[in-house]
Protein backbone atom coordinates (compact mmCIF):
# COMPACT_ATOMS: atom_id res chain seq x y z
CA UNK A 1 0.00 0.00 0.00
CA UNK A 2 1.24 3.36 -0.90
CA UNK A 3 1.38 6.27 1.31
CA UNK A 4 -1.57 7.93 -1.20
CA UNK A 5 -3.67 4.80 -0.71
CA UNK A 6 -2.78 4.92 3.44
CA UNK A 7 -4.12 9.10 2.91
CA UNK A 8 -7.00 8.45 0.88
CA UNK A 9 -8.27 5.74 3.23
CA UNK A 10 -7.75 7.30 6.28
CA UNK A 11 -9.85 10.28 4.72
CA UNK A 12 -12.58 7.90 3.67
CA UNK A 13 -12.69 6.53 7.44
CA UNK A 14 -13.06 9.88 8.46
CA UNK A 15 -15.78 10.68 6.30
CA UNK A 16 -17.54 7.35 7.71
CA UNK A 17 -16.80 7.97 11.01
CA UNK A 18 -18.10 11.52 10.84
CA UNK A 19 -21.43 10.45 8.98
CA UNK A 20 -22.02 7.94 11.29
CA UNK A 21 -21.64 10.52 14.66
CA UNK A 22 -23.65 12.81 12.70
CA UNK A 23 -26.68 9.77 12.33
CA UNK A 24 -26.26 9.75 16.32
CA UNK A 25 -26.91 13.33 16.53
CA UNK A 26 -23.49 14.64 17.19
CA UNK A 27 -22.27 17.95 15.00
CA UNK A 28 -19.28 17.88 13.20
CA UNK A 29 -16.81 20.60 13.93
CA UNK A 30 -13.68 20.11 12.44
CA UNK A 31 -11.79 17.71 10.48
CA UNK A 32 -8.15 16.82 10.95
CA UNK A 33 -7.08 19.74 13.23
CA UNK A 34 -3.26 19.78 13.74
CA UNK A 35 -1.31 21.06 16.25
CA UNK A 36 2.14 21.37 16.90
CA UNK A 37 1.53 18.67 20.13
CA UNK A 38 -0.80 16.43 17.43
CA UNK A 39 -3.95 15.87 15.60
CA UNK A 40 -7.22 15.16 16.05
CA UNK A 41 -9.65 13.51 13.59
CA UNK A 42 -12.95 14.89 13.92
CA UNK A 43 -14.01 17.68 16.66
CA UNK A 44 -17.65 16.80 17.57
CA UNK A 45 -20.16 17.74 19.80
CA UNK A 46 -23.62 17.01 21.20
CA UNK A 47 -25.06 18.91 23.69
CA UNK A 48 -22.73 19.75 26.59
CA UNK A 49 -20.15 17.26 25.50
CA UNK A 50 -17.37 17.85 23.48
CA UNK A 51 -15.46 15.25 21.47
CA UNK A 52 -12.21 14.80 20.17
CA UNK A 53 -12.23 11.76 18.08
CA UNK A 54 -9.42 9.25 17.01
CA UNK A 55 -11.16 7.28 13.73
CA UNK A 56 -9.43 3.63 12.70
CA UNK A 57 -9.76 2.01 9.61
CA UNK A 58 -8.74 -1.62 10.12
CA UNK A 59 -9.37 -4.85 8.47
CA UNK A 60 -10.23 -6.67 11.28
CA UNK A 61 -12.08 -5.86 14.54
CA UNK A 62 -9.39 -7.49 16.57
CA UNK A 63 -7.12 -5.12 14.77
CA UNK A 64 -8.75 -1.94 15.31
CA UNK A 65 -9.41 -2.86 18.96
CA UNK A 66 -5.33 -2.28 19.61
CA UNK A 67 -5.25 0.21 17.19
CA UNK A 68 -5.16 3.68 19.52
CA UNK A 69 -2.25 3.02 21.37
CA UNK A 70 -0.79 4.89 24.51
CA UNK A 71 1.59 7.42 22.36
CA UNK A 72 -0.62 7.79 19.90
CA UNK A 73 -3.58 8.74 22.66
CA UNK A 74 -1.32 11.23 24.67
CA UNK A 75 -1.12 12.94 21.19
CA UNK A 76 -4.97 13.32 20.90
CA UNK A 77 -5.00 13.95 24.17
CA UNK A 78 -2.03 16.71 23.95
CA UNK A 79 -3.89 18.30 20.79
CA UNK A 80 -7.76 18.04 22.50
CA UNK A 81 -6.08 20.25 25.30
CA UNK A 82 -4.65 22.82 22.50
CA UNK A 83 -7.90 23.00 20.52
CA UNK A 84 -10.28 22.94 23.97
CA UNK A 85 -9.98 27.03 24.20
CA UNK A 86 -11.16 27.40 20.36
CA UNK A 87 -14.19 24.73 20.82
CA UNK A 88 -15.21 24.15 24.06
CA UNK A 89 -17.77 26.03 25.79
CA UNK A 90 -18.85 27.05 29.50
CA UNK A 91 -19.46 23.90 31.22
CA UNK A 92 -18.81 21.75 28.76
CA UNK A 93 -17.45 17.44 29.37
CA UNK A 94 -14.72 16.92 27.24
CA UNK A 95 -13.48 13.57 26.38
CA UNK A 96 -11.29 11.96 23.64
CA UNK A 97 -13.45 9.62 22.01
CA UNK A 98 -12.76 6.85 19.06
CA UNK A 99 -14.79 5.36 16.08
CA UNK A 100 -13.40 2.11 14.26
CA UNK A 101 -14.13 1.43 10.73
CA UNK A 102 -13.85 -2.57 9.93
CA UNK A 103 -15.40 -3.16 6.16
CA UNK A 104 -18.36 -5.20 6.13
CA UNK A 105 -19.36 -3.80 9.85
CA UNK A 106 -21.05 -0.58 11.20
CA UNK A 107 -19.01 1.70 12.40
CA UNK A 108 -18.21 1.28 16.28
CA UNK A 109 -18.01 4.34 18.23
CA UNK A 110 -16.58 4.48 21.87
CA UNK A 111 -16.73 6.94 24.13
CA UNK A 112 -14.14 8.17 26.66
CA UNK A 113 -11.22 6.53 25.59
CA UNK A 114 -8.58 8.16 27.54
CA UNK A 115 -8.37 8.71 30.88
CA UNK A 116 -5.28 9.82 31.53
């Protein structure tokens, strides 16, 4: 797989992920936000909570299960705190969340990934 074929898959998980939030009411505020700490997928929110969301494209479940690993978290986590001033609001939860895209599956979305 070329690095083109990596990008333009990891941009058509995005645009999964990101329809499928949007089908569970969530609103889609950015896309690929980088940071000089990291990047974040997709910026969502609904309601009072506000997400920052690591998306996985992986051919397996069992492979997107260990896909967000612990360095690539504190990243998210390290740009969510960046980008928090320019999205969050008064009051607001925020948590880092992830969606994994396996073909032939719906799209599984879990919240609260990080805890750290």
């Amino acid at each position: 797989m070329t690095r083109e074929d990596a990008e333009r898959g990891g941009r058509r998980a995005e645009t999964i992920a990101a329809w499928w939030l949007r089908l569970k009411g969530w609103a889609i505020l950015a896309r690929r936000v980088r940071t000089p700490v990291g990047e974040v997928d997709l910026v969502a929110r609904r309601g009072c909570t506000l997400a920052f969301v690591e998306v996985k494209a992986r051919a397996t479940a069992e492979q997107a299960a260990f896909a967000p690993d612990d360095y690539r978290l504190r990243r998210v986590a390290a740009a969510a705190e960046a980008l928090s001033p320019r999205y969050a609001r008064e009051g607001d939860d925020l948590r880092i969340d992830a969606v994994f895209i396996v073909p032939g599956r719906f799209p599984r979305h879990l919240a609260n990934i990080w805890l750290g």
